[in-house]
Protein backbone atom coordinates (compact mmCIF):
# COMPACT_ATOMS: atom_id res chain seq x y z
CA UNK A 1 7.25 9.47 -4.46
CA UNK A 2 8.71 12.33 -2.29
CA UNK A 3 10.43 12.26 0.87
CA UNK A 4 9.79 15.33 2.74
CA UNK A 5 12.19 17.16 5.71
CA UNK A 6 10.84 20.09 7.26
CA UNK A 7 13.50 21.19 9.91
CA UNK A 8 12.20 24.91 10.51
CA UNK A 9 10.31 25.58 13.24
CA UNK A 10 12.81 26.02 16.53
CA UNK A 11 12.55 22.24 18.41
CA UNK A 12 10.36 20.83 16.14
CA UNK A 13 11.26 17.93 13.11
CA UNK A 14 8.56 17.22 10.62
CA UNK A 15 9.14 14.16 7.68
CA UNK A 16 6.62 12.20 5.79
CA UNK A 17 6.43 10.88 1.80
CA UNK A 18 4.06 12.17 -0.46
CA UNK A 19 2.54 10.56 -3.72
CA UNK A 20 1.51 12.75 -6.31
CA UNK A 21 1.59 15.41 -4.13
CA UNK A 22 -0.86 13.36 -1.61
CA UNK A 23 0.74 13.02 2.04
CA UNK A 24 0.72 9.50 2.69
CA UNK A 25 2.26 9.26 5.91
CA UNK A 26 3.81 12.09 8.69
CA UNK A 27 5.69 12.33 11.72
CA UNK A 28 7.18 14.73 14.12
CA UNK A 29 9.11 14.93 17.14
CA UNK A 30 10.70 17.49 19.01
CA UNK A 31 14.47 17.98 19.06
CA UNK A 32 16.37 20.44 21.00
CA UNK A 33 19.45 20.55 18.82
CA UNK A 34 19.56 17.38 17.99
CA UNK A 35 17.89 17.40 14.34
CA UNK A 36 20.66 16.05 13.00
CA UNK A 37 21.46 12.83 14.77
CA UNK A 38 17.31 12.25 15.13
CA UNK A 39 16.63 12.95 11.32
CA UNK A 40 17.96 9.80 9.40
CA UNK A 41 17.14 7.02 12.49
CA UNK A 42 13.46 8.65 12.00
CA UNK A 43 13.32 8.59 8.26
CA UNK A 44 14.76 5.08 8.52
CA UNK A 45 11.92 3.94 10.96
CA UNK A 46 8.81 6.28 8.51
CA UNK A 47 10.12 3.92 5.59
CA UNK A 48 10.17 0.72 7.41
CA UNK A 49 6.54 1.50 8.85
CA UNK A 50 5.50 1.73 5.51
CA UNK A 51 7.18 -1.32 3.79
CA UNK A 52 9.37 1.35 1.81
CA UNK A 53 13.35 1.35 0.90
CA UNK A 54 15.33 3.98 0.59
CA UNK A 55 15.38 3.57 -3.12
CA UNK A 56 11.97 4.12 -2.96
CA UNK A 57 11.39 7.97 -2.80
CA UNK A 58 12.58 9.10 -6.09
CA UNK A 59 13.18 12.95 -4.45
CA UNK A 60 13.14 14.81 -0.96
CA UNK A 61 11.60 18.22 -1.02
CA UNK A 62 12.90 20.24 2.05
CA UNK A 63 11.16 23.15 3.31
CA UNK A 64 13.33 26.15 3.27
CA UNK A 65 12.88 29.43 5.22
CA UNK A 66 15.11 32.17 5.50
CA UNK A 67 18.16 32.36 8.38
């Protein structure tokens, strides 16, 4: 299992877990330079949707682009 971050697009926050490189669940929200104070509340709440822990996810993939 594989938490994901996506963070590159301008005002835009994308996380979700995959499975075997299935997406099981996604969100995003917009945040206007506030990524970083939104990003672990909203991983927090994408786990407890989904009756995960923390522990769960075994890695987090984060998409990368240049800048």
């Amino acid at each position: 299992m594989i938490l994901y971050i996506n963070t590159t697009a301008n005002n835009l926050v994308a996380i979700g877990i995959k499975d075997k490189n299935k997406l099981i669940c996604r969100q995003e929200f917009n945040s206007k330079r506030t990524q970083a104070e939104k990003l672990l509340p909203a991983i927090a709440k994408l786990l407890e949707a989904n009756k995960l822990k923390l522990s769960d996810p075994k890695s987090i993939e984060v998409a990368n682009q240049g800048g």
